[in-house]
Protein backbone atom coordinates (compact mmCIF):
# COMPACT_ATOMS: atom_id res chain seq x y z
CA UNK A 1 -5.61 30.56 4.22
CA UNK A 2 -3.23 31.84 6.99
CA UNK A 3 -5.28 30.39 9.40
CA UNK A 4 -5.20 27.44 7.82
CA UNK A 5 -1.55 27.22 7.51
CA UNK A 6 -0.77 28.39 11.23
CA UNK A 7 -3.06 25.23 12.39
CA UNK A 8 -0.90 22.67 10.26
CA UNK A 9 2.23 24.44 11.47
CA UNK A 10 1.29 24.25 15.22
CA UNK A 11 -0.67 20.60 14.71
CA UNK A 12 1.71 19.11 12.53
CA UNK A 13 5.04 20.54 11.85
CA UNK A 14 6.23 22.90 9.37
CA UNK A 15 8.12 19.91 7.42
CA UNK A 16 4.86 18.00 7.31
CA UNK A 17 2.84 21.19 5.53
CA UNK A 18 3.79 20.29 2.58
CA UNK A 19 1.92 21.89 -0.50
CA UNK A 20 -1.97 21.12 -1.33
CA UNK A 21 -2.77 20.15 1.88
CA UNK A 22 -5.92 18.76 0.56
CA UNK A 23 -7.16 15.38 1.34
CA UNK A 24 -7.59 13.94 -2.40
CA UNK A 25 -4.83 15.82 -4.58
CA UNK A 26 -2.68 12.94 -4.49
CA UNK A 27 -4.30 11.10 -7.69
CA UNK A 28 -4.24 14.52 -9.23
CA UNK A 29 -0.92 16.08 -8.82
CA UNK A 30 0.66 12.78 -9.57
CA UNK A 31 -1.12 12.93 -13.37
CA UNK A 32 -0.56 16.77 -14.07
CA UNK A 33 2.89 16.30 -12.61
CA UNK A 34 3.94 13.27 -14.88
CA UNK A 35 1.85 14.45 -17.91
CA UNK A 36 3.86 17.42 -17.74
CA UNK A 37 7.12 15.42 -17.67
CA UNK A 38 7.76 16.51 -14.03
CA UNK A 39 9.28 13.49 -13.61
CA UNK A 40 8.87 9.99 -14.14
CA UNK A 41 6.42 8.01 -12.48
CA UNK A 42 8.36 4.44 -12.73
CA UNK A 43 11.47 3.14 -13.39
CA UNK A 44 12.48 -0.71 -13.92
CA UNK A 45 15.58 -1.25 -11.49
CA UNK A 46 15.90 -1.79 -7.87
CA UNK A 47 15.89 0.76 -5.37
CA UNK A 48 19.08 2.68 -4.91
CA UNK A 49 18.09 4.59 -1.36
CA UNK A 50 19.29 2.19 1.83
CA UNK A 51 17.32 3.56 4.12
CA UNK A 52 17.66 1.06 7.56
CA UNK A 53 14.12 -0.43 6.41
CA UNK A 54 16.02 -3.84 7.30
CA UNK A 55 16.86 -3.41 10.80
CA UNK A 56 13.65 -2.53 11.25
CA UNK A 57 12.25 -6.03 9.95
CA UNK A 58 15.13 -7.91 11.90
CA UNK A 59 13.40 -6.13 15.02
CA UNK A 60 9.86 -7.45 14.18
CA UNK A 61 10.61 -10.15 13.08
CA UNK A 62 12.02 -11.11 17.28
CA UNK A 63 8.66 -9.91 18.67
CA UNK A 64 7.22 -12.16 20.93
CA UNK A 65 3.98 -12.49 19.41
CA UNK A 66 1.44 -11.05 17.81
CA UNK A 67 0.33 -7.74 19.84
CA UNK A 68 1.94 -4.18 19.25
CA UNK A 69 5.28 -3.71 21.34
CA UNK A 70 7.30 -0.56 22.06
CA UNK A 71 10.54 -1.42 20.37
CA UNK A 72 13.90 -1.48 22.99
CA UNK A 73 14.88 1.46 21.21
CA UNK A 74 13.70 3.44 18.30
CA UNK A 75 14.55 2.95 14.67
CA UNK A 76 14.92 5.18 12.16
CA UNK A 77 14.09 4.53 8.70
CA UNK A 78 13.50 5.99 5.35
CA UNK A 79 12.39 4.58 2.25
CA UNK A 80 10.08 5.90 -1.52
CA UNK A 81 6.95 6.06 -0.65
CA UNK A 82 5.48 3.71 -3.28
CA UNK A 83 1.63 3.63 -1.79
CA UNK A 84 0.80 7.23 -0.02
CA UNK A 85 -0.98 7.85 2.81
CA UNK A 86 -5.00 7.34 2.91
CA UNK A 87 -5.33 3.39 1.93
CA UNK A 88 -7.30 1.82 4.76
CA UNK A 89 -5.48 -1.15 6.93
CA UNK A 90 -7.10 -3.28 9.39
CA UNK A 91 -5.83 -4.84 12.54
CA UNK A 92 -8.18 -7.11 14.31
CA UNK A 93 -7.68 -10.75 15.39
CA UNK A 94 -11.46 -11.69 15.55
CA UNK A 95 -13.13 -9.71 12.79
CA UNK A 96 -15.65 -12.71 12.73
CA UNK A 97 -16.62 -12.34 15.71
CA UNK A 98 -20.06 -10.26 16.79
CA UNK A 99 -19.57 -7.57 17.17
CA UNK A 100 -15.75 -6.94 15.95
CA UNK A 101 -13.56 -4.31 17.98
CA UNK A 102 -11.35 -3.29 14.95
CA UNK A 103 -8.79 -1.13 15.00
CA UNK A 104 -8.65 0.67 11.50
CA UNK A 105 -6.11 2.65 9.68
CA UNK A 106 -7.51 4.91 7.14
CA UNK A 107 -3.83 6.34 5.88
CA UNK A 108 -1.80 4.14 5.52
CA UNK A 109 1.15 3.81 3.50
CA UNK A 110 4.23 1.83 2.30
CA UNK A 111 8.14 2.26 2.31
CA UNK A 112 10.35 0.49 0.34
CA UNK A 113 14.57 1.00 -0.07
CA UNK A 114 17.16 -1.53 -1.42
CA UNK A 115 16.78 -3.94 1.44
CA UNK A 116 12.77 -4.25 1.60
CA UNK A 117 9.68 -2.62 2.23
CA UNK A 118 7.32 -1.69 5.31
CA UNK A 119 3.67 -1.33 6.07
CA UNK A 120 2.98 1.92 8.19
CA UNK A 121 -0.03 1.82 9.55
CA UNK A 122 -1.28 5.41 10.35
CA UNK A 123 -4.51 7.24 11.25
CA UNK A 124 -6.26 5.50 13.37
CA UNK A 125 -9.42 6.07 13.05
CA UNK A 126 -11.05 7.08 15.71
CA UNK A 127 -8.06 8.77 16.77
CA UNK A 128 -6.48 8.39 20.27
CA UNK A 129 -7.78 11.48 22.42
CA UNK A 130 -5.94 10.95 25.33
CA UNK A 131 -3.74 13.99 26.06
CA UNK A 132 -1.33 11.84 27.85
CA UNK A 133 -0.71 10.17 24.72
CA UNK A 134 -0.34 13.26 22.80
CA UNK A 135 3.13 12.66 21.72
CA UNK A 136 1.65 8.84 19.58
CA UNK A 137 1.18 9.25 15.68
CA UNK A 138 -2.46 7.58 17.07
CA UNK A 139 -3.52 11.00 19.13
CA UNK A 140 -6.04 13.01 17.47
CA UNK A 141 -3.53 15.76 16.40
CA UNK A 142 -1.27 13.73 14.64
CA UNK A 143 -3.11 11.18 13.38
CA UNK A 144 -5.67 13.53 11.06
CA UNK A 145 -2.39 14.46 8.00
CA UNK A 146 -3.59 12.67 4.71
CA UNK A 147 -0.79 13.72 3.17
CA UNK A 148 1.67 12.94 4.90
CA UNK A 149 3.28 10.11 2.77
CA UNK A 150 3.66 11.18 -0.92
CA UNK A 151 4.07 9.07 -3.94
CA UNK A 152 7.25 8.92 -4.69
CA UNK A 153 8.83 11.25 -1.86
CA UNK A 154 11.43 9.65 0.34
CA UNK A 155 10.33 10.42 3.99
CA UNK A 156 11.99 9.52 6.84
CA UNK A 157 10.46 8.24 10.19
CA UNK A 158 11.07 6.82 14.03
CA UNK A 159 9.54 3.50 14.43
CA UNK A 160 8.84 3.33 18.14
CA UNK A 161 5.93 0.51 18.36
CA UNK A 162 5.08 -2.15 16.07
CA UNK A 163 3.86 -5.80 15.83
CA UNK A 164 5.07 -9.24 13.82
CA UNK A 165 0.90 -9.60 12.52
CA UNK A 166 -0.31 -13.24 11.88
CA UNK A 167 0.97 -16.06 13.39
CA UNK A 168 3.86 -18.03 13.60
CA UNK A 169 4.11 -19.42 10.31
CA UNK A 170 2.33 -16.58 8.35
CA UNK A 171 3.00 -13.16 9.68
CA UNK A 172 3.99 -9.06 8.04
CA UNK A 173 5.53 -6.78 9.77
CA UNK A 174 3.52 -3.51 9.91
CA UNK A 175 4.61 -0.35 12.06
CA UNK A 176 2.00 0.65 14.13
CA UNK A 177 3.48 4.30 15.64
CA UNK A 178 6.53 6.26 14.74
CA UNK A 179 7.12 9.84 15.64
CA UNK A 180 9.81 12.45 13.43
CA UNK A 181 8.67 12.56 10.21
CA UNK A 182 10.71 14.25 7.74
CA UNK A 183 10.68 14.41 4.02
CA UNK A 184 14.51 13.89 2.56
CA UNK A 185 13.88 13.92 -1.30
CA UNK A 186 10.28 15.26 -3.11
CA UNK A 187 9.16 13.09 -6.03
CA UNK A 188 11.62 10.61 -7.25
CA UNK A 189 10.67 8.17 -9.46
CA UNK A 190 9.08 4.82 -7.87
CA UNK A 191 11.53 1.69 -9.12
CA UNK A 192 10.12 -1.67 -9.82
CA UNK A 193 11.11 -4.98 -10.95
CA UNK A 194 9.64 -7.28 -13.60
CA UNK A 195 8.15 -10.54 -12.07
CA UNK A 196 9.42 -13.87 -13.11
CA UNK A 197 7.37 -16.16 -10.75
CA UNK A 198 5.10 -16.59 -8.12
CA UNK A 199 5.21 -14.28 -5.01
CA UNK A 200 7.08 -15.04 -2.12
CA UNK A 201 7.27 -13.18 0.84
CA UNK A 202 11.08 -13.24 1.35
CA UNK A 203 11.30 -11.99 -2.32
CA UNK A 204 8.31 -10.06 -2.70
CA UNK A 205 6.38 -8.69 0.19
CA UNK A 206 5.97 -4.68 0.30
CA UNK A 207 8.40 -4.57 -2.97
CA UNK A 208 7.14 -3.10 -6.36
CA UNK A 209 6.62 -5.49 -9.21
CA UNK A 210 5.44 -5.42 -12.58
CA UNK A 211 3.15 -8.24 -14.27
CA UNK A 212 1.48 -7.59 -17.91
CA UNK A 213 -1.40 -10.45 -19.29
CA UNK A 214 -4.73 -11.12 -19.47
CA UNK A 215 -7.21 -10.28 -17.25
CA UNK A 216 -9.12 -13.46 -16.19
CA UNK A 217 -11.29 -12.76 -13.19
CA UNK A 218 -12.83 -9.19 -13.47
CA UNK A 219 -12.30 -7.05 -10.13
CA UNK A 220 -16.22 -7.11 -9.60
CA UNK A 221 -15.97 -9.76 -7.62
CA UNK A 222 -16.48 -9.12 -3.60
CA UNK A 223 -14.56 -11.02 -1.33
CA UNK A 224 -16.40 -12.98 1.75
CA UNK A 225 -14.76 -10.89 4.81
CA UNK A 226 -14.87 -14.40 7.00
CA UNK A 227 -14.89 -17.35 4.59
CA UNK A 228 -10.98 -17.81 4.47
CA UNK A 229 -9.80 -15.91 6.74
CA UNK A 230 -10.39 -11.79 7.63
CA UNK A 231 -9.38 -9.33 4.91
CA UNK A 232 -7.55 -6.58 5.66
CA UNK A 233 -7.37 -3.03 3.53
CA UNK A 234 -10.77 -1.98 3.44
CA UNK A 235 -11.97 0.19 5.79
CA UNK A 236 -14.21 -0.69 8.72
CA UNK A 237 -14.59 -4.26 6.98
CA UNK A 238 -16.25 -3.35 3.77
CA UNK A 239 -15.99 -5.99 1.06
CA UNK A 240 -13.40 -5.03 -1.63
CA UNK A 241 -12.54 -6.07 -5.36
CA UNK A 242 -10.13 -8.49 -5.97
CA UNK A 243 -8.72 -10.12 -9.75
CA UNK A 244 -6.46 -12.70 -11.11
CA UNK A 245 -4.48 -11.76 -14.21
CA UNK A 246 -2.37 -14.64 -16.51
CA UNK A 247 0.84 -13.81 -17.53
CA UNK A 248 2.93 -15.82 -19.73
CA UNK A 249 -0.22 -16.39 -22.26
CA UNK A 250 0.07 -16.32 -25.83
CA UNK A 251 -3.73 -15.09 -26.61
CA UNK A 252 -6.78 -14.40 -24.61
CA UNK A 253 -7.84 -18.30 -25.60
CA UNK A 254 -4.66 -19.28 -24.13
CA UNK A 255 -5.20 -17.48 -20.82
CA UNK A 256 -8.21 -19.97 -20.43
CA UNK A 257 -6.16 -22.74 -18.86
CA UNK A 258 -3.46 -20.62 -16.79
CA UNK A 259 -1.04 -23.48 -15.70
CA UNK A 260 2.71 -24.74 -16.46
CA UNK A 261 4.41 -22.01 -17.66
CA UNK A 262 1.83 -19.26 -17.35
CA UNK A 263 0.73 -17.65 -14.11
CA UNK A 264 -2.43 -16.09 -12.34
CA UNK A 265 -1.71 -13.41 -10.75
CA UNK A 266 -3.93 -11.73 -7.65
CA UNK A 267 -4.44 -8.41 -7.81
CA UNK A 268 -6.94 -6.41 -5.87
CA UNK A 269 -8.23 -3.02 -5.56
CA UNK A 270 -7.67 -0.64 -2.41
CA UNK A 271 -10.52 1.75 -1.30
CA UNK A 272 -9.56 4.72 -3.42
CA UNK A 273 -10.23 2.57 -6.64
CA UNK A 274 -12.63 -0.03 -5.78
CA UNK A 275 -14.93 2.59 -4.56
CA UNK A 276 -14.86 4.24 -7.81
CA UNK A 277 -15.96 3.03 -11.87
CA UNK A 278 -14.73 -0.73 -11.86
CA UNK A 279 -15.60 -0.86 -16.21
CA UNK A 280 -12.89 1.51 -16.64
CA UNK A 281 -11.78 5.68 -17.14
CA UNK A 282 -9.47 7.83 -19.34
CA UNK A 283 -7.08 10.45 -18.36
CA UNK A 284 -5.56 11.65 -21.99
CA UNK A 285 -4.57 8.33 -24.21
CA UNK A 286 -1.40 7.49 -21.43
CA UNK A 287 -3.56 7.14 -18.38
CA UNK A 288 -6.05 4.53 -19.13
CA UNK A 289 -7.39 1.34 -17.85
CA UNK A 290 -10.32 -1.17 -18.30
CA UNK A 291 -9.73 -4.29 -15.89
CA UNK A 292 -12.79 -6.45 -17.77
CA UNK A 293 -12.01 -9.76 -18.36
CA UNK A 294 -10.31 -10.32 -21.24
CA UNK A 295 -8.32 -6.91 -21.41
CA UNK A 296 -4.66 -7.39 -21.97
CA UNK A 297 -3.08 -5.10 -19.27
CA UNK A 298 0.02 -3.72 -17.40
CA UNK A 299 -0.21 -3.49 -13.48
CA UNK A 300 2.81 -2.26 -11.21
CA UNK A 301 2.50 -2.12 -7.33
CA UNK A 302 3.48 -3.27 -4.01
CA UNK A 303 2.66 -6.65 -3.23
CA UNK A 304 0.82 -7.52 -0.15
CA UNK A 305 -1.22 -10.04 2.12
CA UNK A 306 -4.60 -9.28 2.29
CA UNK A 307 -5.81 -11.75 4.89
CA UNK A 308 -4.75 -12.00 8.55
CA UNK A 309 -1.83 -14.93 8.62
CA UNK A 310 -2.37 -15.74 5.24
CA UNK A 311 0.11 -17.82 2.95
CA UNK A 312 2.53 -17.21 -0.09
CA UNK A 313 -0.48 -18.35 -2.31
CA UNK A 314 -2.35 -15.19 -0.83
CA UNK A 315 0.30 -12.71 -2.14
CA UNK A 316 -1.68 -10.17 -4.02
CA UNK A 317 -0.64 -7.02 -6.23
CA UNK A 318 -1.80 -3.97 -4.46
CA UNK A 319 -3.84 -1.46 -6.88
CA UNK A 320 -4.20 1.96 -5.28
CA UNK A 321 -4.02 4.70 -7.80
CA UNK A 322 -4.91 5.11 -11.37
CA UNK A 323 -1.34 5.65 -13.00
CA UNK A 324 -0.62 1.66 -11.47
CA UNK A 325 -2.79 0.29 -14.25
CA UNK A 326 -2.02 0.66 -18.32
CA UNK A 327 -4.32 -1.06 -20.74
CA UNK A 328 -2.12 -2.69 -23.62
CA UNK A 329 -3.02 -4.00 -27.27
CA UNK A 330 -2.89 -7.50 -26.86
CA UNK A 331 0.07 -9.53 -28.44
């Protein structure tokens, strides 16, 4: 064990060592922690922290174009950490093509504060050896933490490169390197917002939202990877699960014909969960979820485009850990 911790210390950082540092106790500690009343996993409300996140999209948002550019100068930002690091984030501009030269992200993670929220995409995988490079969040050294973005921490980075993704119509922001990173506050709660109508990225993109209804397209379904455009958080461009959900519908019949005032809702699964059971698991009578159509359920997560310069339609509910999903008796 002392070896073990003198490696992270020299490799990482003491303020980056923080405790487990195993790669998959972030489902876990987040249960015992909140079935032990720890502290909350949710709140409704919007974000109190103001953590700079929107000088940071004002920046991107001047980019030139569509490749990865050192910023002028470096921004620092903090903001809850409402997906942690290890969700899987492509960037490539011609995943169609044969073969692809991807370059994937296997820990990702998301930031949100009052003003907005930010895609960090971390871990490149495989990692940047170069020792001339050794000071990138991409060399092999830094690049390897999967902790280093916990749910509901408040962590605080320098954004030194990143790139407006899509195209000029249809584009995210994402940070692609960032140095510094320092954890301000350990396990707040993660504050979302009840949604009243379709997505929209100037509302909506990288933001927590809530939407309860019926589920009407089971997450069994694989998306095509180059039918509509290239998909974007799975990992080395593995098909993942994706749903639609009606909310604003009286019964299960009435979710049938989701139109006027009701509204489907994508959803889709990251990695962590679509690689797992899809007809459902129990953690204790409070963690539960079955996403087979027809169940009447609660999902809360950051919202997200899932295809490279795709549209408002596209806006999608981002499902990465268990707690995100609570299975409801229907109305």
């Amino acid at each position: 064990m002392k070896i073990r911790v003198i490696l992270c210390s020299i490799l990482l950082g003491l303020s980056r060592c923080i405790s487990g540092v195993h790669d998959d106790v972030r489902n876990e500690d987040i249960l015992k922690e909140a079935q032990k009343l720890s502290y909350p996993l949710y709140e409704e409300g919007i974000t109190s922290h103001d953590g700079s996140i929107s000088s940071l999209l004002t920046a991107i948002q001047s980019l030139p174009d569509n490749n990865e550019h050192t910023l002028s100068s470096p921004i620092t930002i903090s903001g809850i950490v409402t997906i942690p690091s290890h969700f899987a984030f492509t960037i490539d501009n011609n995943i169609c093509s044969n073969p692809p030269s991807p370059e994937i992200y296997l820990r990702s993670f998301v930031l949100q504060d009052q003003s907005g929220g930010i895609l960090v995409a971390y871990g490149l995988h495989p990692a940047d050896t170069n020792v001339a490079n050794s000071s990138s969040m991409k060399y092999f050294a830094n690049a390897q933490y999967h902790g280093l973005a916990v749910f509901g921490d408040v962590l605080q980075i320098t954004v030194t490169k990143a790139r407006r993704y899509g195209n000029a119509t249809h584009f995210v922001p994402v940070a692609t390197d960032f140095s510094n990173p320092q954890v301000l506050q350990h396990r707040q709660p993660v504050r979302y917002q009840l949604q009243a109508g379709p997505f929209s990225r100037g509302q909506d993109l990288y933001r927590m939202r809530q939407i309860t209804g019926f589920v009407t397209l089971s997450p069994t379904y694989k998306e095509t990877p180059c039918t509509t455009g290239p998909y974007r958080f799975q990992p080395d461009h593995q098909q993942a699960y994706w749903g639609i959900l009606c909310v604003g519908a009286l019964n299960w019949q009435d979710a049938q014909n989701c139109t006027g005032s009701k509204i489907a809702y994508r959803f889709k699964l990251s990695y962590n969960l679509g690689a797992g059971t899809l007809s459902g698991f129990d953690i204790d009578n409070m963690f539960s979820y079955n996403l087979a159509e027809g169940a009447y359920v609660r999902l809360r997560g950051p919202v997200i485009v899932p295809t490279f310069a795709g549209p408002d339609s596209e806006l999608t509910l981002l499902l990465d850990q268990k707690h995100q999903i609570e299975t409801l008796k229907p109305p």
